[in-house]
N, C-alpha and C. Protein backbone atom coordinates (compact mmCIF):
# COMPACT_ATOMS: atom_id res chain seq x y z
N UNK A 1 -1.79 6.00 10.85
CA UNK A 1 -1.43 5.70 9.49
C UNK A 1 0.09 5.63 9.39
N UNK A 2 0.34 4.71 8.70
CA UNK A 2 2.32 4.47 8.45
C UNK A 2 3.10 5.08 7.15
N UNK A 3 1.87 5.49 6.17
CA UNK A 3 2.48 6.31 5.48
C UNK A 3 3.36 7.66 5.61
N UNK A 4 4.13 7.58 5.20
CA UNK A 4 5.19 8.79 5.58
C UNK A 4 4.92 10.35 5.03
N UNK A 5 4.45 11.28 5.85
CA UNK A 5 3.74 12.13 5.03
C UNK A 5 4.81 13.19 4.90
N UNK A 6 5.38 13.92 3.97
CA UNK A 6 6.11 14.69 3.72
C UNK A 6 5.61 15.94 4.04
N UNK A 7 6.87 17.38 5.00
CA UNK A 7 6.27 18.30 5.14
C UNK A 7 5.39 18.98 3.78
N UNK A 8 4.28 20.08 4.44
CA UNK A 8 3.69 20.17 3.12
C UNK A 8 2.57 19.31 2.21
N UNK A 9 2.61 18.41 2.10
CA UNK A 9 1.83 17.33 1.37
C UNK A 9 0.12 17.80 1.61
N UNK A 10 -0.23 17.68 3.17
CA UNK A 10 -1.58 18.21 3.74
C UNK A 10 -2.16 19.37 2.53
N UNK A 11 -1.03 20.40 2.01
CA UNK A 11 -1.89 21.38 1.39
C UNK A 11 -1.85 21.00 -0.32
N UNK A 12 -1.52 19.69 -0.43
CA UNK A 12 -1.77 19.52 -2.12
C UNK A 12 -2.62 18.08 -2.24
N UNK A 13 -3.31 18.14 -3.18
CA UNK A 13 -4.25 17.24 -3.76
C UNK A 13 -4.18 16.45 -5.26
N UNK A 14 -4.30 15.62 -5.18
CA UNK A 14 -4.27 14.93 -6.74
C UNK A 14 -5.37 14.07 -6.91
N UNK A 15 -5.25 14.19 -8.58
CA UNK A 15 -6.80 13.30 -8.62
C UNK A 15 -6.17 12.41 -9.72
N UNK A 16 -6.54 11.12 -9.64
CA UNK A 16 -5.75 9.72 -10.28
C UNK A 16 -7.08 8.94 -10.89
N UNK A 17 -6.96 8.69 -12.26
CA UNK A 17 -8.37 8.19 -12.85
C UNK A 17 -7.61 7.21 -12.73
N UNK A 18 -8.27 6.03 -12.50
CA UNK A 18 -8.17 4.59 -13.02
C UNK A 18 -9.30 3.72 -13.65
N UNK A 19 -8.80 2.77 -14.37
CA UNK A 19 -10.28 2.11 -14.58
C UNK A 19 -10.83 1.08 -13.64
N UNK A 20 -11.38 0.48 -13.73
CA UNK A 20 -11.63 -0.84 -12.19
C UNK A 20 -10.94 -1.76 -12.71
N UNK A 21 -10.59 -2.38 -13.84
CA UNK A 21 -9.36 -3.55 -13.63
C UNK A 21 -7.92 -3.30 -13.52
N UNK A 22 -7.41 -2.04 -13.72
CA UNK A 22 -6.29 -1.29 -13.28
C UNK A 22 -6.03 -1.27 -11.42
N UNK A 23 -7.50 -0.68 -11.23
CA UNK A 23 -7.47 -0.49 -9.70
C UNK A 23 -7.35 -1.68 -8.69
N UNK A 24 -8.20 -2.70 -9.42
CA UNK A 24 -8.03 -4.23 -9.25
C UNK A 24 -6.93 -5.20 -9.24
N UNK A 25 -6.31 -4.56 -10.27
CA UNK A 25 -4.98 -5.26 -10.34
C UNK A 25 -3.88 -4.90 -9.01
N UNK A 26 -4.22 -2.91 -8.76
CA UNK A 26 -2.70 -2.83 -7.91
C UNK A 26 -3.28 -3.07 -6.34
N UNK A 27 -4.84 -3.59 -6.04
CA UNK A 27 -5.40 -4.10 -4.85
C UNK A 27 -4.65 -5.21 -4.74
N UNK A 28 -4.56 -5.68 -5.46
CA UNK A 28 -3.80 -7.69 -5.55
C UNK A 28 -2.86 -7.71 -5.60
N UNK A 29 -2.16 -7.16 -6.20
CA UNK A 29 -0.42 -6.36 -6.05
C UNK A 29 0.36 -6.13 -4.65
N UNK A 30 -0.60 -4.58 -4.23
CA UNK A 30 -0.77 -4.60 -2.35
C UNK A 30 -0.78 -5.67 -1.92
N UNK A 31 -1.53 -6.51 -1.93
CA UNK A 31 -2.14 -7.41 -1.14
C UNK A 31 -0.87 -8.51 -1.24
N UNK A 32 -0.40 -8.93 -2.19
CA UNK A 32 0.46 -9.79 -2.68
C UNK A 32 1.70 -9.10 -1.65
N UNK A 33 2.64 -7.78 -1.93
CA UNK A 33 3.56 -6.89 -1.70
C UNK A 33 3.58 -6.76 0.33
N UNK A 34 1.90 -6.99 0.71
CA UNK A 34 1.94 -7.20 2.12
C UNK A 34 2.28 -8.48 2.90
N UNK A 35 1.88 -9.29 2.14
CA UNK A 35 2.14 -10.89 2.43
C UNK A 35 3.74 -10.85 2.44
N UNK A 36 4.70 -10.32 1.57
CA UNK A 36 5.70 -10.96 1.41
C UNK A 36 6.28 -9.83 2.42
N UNK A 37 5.95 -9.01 2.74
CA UNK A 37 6.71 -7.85 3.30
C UNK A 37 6.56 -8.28 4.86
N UNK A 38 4.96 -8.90 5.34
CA UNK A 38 4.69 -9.20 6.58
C UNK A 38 5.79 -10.43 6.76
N UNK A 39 5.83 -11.20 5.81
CA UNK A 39 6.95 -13.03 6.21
C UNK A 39 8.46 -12.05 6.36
N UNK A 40 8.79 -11.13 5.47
CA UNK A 40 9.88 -10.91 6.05
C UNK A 40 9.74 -10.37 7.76
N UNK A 41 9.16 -9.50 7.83
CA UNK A 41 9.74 -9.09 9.24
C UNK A 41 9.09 -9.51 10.09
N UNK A 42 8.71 -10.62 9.92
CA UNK A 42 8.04 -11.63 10.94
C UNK A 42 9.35 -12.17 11.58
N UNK A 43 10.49 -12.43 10.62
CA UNK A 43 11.35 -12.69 11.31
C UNK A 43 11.52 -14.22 10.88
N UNK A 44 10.43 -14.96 10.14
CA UNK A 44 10.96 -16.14 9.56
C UNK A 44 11.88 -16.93 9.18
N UNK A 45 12.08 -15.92 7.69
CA UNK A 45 13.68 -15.97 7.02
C UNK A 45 14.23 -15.05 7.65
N UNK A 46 15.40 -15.04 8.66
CA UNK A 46 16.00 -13.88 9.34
C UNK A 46 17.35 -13.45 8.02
N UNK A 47 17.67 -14.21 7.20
CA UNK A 47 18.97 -13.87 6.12
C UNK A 47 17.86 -13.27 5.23
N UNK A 48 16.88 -13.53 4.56
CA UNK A 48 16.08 -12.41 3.87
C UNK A 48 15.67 -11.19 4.18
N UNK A 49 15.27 -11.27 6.09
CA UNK A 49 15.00 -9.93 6.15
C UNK A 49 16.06 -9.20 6.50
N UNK A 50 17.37 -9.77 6.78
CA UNK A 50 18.35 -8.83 6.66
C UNK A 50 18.90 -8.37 4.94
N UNK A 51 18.53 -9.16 4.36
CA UNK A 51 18.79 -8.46 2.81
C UNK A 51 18.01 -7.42 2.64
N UNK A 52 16.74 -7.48 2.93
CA UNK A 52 15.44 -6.62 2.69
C UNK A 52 15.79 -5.47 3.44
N UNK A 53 16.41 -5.60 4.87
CA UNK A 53 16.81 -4.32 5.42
C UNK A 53 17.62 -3.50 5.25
N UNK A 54 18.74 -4.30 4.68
CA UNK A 54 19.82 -3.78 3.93
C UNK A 54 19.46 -3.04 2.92
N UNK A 55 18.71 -3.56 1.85
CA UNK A 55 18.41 -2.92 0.44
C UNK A 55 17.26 -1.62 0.91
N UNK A 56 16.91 -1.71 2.03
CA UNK A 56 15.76 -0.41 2.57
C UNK A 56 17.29 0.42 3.28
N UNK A 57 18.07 0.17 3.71
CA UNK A 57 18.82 0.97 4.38
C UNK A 57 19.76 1.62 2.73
N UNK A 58 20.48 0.72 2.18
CA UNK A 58 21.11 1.53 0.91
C UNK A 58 20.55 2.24 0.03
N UNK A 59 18.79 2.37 0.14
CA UNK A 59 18.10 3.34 -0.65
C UNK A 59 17.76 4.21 0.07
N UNK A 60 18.10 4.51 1.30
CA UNK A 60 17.44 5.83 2.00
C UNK A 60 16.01 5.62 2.14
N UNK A 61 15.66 4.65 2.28
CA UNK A 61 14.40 4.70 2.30
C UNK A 61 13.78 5.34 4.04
N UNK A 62 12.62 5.79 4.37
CA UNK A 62 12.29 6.16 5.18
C UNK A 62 11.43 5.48 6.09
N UNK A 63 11.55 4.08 5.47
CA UNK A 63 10.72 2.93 6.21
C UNK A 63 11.72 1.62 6.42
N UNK A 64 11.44 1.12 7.45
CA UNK A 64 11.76 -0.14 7.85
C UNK A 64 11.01 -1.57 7.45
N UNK A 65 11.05 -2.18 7.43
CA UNK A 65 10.40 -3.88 6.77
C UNK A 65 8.81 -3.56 7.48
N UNK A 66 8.93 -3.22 8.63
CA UNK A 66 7.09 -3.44 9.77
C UNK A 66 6.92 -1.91 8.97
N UNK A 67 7.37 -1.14 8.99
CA UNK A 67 6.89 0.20 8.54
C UNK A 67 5.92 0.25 6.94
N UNK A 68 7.00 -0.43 6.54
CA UNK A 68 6.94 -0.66 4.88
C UNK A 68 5.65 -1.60 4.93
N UNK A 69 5.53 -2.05 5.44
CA UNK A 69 4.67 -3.66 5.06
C UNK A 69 2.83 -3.04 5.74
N UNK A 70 3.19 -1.97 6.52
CA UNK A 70 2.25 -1.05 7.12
C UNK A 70 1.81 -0.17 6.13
N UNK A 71 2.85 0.65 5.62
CA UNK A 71 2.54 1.62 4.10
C UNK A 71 1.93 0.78 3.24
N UNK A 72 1.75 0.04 2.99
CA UNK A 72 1.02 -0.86 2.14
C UNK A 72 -0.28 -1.21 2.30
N UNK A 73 -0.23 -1.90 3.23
CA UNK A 73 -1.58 -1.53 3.84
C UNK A 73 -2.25 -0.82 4.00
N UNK A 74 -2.15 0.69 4.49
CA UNK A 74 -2.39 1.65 4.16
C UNK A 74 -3.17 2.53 2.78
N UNK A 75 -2.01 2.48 2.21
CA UNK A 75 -2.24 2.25 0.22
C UNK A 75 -3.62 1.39 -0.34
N UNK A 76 -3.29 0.56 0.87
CA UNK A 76 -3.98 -0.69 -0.24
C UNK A 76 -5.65 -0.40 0.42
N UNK A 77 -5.71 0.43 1.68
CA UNK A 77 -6.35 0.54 2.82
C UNK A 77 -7.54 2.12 1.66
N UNK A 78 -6.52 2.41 0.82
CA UNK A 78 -7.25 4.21 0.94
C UNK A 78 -7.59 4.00 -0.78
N UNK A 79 -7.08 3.00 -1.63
CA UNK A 79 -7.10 2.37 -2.40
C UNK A 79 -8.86 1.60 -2.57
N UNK A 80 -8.89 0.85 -1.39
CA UNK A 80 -10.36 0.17 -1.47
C UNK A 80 -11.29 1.18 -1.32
N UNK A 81 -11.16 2.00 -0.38
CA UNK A 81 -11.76 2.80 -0.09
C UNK A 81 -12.44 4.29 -1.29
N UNK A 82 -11.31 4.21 -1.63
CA UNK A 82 -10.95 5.03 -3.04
C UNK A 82 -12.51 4.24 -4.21
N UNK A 83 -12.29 2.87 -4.12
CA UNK A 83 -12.96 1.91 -5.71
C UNK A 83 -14.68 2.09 -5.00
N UNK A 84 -14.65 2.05 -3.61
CA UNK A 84 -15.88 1.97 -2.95
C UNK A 84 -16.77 3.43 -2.96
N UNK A 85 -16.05 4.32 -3.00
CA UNK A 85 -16.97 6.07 -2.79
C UNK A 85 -17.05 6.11 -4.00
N UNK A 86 -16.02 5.61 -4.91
CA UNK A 86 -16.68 5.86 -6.49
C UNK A 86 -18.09 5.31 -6.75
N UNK A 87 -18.15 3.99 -6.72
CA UNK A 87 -19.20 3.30 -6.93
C UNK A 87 -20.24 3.09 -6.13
N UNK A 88 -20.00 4.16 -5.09
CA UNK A 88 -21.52 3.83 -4.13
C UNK A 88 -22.26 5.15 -4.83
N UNK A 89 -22.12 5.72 -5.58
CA UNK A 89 -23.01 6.69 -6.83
C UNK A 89 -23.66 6.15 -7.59
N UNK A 90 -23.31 4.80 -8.11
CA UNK A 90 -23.31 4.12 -9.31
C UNK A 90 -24.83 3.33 -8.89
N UNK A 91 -25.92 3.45 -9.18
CA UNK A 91 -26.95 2.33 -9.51
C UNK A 91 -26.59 0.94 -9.47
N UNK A 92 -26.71 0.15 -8.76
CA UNK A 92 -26.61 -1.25 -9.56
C UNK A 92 -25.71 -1.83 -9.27
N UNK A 93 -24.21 -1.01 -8.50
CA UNK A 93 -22.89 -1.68 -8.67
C UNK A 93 -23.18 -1.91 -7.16
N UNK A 94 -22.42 -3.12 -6.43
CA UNK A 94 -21.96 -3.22 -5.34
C UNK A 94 -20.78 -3.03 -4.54
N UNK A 95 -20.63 -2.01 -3.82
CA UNK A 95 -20.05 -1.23 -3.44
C UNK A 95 -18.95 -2.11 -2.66
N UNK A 96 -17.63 -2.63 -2.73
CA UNK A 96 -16.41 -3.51 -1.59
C UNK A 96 -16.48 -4.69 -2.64
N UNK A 97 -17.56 -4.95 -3.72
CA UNK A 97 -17.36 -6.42 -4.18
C UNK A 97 -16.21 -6.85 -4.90
C-alpha cells in the first residue's frame, strides 16, 4: 500500500457516513486525480511534471508524483471496497455496480 501511514494511526479508527452519490462522486474524482497524476509522471509532459514536483516538494509533502498517483489508488482502492461491504447486507443491491 502507498499510503503514508503515520506513526500511531494503526491504533485509531474512524467511521465516515456517506451517502452513495457522495461516495460516487469522490470514486470519479480518484479516478479522474489518477489519470492526471499517472500522465504526469509518466514523464510525458516533462515541464508539467517538474511543476507538479516542485509544488509536491514546496508543500512538504511526503509523496512524490508515482507515490501520489499510487495514494490514490489506494483511496480510491479502500473507497470501492468501503461502497461494496456496505451493500453486500443490502437485499437487492448489487454489490461493485
Amino acid at each position: 500500500m502507498t499510503l503514508i501511514n503515520r506513526p500511531g494511526s494503526w491504533q485509531q479508527a474512524a467511521l465516515a457516513c456517506l451517502d452513495s452519490g457522495i461516495a460516487r462522486d469522490i470514486a470519479l474524482m480518484l479516478a479522474d486525480a489518477r489519470a492526471v497524476l499517472d500522465g504526469l509522471a509518466s514523464g510525458d509532459a516533462p515541464e508539467a511534471a517538474r511543476q507538479a514536483a516542485a509544488i509536491l516538494d514546496d508543500t512538504d509533502s511526503l509523496y512524490d508524483l508515482q507515490g501520489l498517483a499510487g495514494a490514490v489508488s489506494d483511496a480510491a482502492g479502500i473507497l470501492d471496497r468501503a461502497v461494496r461491504d456496505a451493500l453486500a447486507g443490502i437485499p437487492g443491491t448489487i454489490p461493485g455496480a
